[in-house]
Structures are given as C-alpha cells and as structure tokens.
PDB file of N, CA and C in Angstrom:
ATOM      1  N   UNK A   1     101.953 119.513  98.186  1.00  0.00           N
ATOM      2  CA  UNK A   1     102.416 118.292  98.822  1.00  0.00           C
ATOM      3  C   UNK A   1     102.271 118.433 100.343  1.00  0.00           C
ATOM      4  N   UNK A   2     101.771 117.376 101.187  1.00  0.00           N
ATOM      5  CA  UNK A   2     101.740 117.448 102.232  1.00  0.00           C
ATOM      6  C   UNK A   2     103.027 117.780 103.506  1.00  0.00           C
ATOM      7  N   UNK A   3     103.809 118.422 103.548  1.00  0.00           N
ATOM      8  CA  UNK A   3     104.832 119.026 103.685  1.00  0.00           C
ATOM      9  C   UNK A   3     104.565 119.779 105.552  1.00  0.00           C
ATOM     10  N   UNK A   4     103.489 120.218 105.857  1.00  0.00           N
ATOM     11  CA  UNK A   4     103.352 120.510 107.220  1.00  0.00           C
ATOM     12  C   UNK A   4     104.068 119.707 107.946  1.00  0.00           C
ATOM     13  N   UNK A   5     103.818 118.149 107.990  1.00  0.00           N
ATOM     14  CA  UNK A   5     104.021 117.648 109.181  1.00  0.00           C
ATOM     15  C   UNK A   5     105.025 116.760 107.881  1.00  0.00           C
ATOM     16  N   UNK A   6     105.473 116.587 107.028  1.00  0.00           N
ATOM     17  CA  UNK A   6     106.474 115.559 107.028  1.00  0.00           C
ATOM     18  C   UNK A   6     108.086 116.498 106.259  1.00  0.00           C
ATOM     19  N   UNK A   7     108.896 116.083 106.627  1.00  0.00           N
ATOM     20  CA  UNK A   7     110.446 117.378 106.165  1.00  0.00           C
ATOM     21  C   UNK A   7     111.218 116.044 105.317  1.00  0.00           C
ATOM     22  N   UNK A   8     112.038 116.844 104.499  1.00  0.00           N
ATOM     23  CA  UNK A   8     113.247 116.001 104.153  1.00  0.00           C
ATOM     24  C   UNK A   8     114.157 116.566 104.898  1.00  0.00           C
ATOM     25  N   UNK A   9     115.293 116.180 105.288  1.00  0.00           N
ATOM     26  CA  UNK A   9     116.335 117.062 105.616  1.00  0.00           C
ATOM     27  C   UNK A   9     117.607 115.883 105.077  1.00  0.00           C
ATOM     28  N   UNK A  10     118.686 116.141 104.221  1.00  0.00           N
ATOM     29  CA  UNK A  10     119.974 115.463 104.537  1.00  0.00           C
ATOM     30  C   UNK A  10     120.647 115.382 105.403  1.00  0.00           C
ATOM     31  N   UNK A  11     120.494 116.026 106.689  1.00  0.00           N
ATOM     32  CA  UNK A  11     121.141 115.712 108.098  1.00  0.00           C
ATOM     33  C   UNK A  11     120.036 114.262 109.030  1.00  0.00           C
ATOM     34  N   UNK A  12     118.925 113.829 108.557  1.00  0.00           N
ATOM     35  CA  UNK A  12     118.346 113.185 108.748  1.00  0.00           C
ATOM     36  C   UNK A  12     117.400 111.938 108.377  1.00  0.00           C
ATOM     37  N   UNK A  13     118.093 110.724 108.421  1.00  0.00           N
ATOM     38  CA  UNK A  13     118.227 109.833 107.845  1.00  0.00           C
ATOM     39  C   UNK A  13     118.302 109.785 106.337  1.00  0.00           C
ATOM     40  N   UNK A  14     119.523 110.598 106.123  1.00  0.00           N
ATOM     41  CA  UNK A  14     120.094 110.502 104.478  1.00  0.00           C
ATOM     42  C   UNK A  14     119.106 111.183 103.582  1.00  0.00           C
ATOM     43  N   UNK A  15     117.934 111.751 104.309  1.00  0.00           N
ATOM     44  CA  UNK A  15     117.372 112.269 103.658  1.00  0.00           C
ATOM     45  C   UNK A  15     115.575 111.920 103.253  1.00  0.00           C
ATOM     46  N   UNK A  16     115.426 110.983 103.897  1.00  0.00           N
ATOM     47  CA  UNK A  16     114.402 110.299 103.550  1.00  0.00           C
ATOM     48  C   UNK A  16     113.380 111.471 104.200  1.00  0.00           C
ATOM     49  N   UNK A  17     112.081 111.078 104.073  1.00  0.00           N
ATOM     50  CA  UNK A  17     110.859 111.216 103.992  1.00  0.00           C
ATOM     51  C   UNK A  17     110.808 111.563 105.782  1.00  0.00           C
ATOM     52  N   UNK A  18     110.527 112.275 106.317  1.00  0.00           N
ATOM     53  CA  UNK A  18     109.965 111.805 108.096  1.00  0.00           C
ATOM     54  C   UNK A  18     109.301 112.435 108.382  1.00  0.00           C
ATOM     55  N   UNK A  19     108.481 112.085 110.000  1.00  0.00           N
ATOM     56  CA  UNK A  19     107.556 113.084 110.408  1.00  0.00           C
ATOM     57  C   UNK A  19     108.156 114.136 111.070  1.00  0.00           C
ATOM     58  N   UNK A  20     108.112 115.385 110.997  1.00  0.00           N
ATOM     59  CA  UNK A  20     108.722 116.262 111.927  1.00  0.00           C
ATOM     60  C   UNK A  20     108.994 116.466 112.822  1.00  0.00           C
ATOM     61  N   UNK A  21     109.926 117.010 113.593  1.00  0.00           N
ATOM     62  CA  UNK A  21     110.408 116.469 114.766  1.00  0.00           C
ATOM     63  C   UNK A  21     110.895 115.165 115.748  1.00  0.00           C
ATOM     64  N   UNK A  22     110.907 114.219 114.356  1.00  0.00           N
ATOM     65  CA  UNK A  22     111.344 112.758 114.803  1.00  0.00           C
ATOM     66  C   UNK A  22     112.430 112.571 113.676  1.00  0.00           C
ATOM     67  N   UNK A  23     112.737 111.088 113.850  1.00  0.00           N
ATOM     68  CA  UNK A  23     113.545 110.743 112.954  1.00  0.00           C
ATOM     69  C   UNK A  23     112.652 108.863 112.521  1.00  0.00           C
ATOM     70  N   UNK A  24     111.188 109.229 112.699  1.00  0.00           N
ATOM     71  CA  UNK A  24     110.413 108.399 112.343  1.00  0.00           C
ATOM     72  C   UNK A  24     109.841 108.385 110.731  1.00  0.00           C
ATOM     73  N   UNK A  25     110.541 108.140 109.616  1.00  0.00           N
ATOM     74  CA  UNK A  25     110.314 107.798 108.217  1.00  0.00           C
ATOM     75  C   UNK A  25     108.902 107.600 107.914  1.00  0.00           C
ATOM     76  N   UNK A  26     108.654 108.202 106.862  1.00  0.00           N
ATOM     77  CA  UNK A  26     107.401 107.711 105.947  1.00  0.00           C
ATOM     78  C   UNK A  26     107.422 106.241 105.592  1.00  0.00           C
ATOM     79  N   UNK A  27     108.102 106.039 105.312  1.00  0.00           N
ATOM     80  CA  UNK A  27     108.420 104.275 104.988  1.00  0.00           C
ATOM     81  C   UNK A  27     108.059 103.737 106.331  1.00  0.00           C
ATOM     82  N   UNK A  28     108.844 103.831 106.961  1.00  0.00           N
ATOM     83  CA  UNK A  28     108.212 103.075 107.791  1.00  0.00           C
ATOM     84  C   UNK A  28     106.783 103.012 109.017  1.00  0.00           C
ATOM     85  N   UNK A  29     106.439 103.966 108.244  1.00  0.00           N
ATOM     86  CA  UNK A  29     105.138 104.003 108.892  1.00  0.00           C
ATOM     87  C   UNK A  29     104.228 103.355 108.241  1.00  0.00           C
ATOM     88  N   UNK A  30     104.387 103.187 106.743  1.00  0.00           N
ATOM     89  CA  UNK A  30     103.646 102.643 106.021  1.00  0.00           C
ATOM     90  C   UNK A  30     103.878 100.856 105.655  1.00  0.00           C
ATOM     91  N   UNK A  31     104.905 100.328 106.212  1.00  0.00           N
ATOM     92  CA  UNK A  31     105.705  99.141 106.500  1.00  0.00           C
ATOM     93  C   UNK A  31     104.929  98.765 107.575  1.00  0.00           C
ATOM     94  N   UNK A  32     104.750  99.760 108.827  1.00  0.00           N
ATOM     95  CA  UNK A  32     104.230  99.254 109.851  1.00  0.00           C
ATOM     96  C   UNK A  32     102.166  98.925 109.556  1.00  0.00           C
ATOM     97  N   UNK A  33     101.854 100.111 108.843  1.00  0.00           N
ATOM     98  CA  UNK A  33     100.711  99.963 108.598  1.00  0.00           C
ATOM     99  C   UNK A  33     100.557  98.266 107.212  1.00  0.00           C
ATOM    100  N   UNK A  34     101.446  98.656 106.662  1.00  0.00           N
ATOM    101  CA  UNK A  34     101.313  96.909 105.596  1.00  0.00           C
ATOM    102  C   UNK A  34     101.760  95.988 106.372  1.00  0.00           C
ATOM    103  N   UNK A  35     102.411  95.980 107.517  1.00  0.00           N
ATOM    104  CA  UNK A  35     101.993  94.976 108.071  1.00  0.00           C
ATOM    105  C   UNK A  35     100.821  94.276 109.198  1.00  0.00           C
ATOM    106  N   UNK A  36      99.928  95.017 109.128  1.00  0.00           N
ATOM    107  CA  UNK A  36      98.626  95.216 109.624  1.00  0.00           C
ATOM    108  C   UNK A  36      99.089  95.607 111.350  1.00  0.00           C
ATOM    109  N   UNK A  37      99.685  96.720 111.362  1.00  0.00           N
ATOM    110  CA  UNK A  37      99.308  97.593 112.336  1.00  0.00           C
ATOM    111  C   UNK A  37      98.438  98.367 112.496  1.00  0.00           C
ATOM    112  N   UNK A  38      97.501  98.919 113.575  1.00  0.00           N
ATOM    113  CA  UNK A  38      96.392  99.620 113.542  1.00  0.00           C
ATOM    114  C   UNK A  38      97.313 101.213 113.846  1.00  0.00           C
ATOM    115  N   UNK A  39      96.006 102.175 113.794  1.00  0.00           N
ATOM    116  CA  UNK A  39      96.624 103.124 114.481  1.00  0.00           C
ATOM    117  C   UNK A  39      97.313 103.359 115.395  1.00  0.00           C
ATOM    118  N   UNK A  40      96.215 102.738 116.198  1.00  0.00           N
ATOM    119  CA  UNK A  40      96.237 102.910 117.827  1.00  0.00           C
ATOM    120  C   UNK A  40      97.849 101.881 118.335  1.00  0.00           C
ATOM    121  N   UNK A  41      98.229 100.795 117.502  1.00  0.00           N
ATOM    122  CA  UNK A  41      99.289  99.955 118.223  1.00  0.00           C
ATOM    123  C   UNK A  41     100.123 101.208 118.085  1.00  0.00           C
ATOM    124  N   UNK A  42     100.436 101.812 116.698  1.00  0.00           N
ATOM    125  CA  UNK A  42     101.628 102.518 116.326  1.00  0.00           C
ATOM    126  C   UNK A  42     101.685 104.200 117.153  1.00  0.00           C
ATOM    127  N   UNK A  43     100.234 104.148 117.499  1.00  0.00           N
ATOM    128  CA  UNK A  43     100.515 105.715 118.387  1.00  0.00           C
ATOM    129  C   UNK A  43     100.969 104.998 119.652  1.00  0.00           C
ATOM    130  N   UNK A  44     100.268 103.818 120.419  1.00  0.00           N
ATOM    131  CA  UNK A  44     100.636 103.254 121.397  1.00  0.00           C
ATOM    132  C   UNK A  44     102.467 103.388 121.815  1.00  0.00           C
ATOM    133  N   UNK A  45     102.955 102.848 120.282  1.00  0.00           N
ATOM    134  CA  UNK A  45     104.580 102.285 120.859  1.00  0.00           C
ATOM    135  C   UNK A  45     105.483 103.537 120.472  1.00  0.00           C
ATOM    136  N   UNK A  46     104.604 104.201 119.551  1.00  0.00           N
ATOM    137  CA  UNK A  46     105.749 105.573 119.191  1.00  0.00           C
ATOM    138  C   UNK A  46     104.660 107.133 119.985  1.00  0.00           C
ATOM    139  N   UNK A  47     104.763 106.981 120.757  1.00  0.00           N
ATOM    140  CA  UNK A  47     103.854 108.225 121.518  1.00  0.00           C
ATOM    141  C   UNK A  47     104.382 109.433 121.135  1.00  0.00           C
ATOM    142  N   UNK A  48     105.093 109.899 120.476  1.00  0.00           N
ATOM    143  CA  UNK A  48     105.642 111.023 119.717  1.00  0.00           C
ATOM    144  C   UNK A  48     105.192 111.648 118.755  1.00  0.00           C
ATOM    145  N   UNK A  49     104.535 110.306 117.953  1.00  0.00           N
ATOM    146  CA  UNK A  49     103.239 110.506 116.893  1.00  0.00           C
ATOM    147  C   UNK A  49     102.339 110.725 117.261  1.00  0.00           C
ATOM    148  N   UNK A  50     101.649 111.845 115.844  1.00  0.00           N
ATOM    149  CA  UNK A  50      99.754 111.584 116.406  1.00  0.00           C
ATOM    150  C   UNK A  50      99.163 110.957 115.374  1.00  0.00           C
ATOM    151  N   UNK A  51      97.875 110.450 115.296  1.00  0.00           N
ATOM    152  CA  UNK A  51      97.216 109.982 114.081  1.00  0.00           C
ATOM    153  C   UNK A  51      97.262 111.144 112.936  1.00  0.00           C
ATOM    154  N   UNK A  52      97.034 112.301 113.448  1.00  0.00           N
ATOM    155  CA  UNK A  52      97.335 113.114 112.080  1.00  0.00           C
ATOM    156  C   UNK A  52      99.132 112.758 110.752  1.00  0.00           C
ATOM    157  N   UNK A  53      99.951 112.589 111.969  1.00  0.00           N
ATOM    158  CA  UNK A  53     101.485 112.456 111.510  1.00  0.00           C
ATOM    159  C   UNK A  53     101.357 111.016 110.089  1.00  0.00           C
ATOM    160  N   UNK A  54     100.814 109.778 110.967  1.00  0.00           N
ATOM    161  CA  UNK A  54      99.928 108.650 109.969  1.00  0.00           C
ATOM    162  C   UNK A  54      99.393 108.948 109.041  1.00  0.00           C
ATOM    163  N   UNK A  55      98.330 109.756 109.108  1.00  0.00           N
ATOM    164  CA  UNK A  55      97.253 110.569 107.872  1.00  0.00           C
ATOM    165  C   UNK A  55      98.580 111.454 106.640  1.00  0.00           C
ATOM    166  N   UNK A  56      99.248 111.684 107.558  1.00  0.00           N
ATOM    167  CA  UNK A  56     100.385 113.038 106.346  1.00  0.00           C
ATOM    168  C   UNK A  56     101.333 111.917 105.490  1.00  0.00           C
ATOM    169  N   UNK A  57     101.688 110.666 106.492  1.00  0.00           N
ATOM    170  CA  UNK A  57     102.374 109.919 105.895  1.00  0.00           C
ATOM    171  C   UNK A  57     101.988 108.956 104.771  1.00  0.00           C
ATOM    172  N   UNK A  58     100.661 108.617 104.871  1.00  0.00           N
ATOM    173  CA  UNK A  58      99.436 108.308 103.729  1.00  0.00           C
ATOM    174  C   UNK A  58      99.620 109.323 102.467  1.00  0.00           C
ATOM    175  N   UNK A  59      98.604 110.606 103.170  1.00  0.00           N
ATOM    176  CA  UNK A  59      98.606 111.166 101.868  1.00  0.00           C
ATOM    177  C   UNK A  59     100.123 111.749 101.401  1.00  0.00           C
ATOM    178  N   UNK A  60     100.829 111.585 101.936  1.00  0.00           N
ATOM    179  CA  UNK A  60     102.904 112.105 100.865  1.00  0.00           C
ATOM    180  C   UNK A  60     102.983 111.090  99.877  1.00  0.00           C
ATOM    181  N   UNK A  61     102.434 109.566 100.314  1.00  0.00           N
ATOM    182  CA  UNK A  61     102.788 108.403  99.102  1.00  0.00           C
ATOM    183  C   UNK A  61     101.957 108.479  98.340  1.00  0.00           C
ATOM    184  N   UNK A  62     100.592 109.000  98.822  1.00  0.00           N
ATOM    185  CA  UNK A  62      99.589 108.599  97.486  1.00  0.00           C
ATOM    186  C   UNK A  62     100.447 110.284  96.414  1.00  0.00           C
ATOM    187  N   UNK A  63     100.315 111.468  97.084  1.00  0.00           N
ATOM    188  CA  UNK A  63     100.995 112.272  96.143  1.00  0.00           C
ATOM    189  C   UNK A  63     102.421 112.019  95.383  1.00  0.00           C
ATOM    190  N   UNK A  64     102.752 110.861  95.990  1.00  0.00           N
ATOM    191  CA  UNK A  64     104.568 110.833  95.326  1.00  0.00           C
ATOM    192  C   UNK A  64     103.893 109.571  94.001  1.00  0.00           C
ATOM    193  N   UNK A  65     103.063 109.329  94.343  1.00  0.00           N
ATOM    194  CA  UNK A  65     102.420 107.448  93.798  1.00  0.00           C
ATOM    195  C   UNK A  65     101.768 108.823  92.493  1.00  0.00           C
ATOM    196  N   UNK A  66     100.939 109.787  92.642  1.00  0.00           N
ATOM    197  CA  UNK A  66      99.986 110.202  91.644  1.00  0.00           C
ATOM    198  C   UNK A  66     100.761 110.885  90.757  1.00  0.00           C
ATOM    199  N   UNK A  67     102.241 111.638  91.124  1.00  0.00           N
ATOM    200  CA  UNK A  67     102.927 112.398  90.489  1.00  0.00           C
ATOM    201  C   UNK A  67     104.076 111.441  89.320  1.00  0.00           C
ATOM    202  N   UNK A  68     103.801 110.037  89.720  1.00  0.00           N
ATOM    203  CA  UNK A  68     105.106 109.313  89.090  1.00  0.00           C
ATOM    204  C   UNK A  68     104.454 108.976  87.522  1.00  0.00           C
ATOM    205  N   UNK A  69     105.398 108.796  87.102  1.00  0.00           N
ATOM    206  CA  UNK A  69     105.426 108.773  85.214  1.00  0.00           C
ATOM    207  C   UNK A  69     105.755 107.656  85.020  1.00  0.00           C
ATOM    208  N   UNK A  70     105.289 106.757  84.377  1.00  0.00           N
ATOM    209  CA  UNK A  70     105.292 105.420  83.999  1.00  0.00           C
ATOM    210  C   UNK A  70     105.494 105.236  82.484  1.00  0.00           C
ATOM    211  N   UNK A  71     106.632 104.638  81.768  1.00  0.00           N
ATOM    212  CA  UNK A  71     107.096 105.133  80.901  1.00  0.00           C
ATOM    213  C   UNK A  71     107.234 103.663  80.145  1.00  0.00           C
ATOM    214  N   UNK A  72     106.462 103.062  79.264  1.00  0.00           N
ATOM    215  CA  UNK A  72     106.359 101.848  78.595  1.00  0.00           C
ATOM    216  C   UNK A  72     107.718 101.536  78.128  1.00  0.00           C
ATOM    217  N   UNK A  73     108.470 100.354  78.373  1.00  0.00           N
ATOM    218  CA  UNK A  73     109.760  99.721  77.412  1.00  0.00           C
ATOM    219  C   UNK A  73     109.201  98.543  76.512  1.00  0.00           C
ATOM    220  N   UNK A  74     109.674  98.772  75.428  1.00  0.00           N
ATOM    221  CA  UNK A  74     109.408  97.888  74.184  1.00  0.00           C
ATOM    222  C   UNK A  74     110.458  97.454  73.549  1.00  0.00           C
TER     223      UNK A  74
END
C-alpha cells in the first residue's frame, strides 16, 4: 500500500487517510481533484504539497477501491 507519503494516525483527523506531515486528507484531495481541480491550482493553494503527495493520494484509493469485496444481497 502506498504508505510512504500518506499515514493514518488517530491523533489526526480521527484518523483518516493524510499526506504526511499535514493534516491535508486523501479525501479531500480527491474531492478537490472531482471537482475539476488541476494539479497545478491544488499545489498552487496548498504549497505544502507536491504532485507526488496527489499521485500517493490516487494510487491509496485505487488500492483501497481494488482490495474491497463486493458481496451480492438477494
């Protein structure tokens, strides 16, 4: 799992998903990107990030998205 650049911690935001050394969420990076943010706006307004931090926050959902079990109700 892509884990370099993104931590859980329960002292930090309850635990969610973030990039390291921030308290900037996977969610919402990907909120910002669905709402058609480019790279460049989101490195622009959060200069703390790099495009790599974006790239880690991509590939954590597609690995959390490939690992999930989908379980038919009938």
């Amino acid at each position: 799992m892509s884990t370099e650049r993104i931590v859980i911690d329960q002292e930090i935001l309850a635990g969610k998903p973030v990039i390291k050394g921030t308290r900037i969420s996977v969610e919402f990076i990907l909120e910002l990107l669905a709402n058609g943010w480019s790279y460049e706006e989101i490195l622009r307004n959060y200069p703390q990030l790099e495009k790599e931090d974006i790239l880690a926050a991509i590939r954590y959902s597609v690995e959390i998205l490939r690992d999930e079990k989908i379980y038919a109700l009938k």
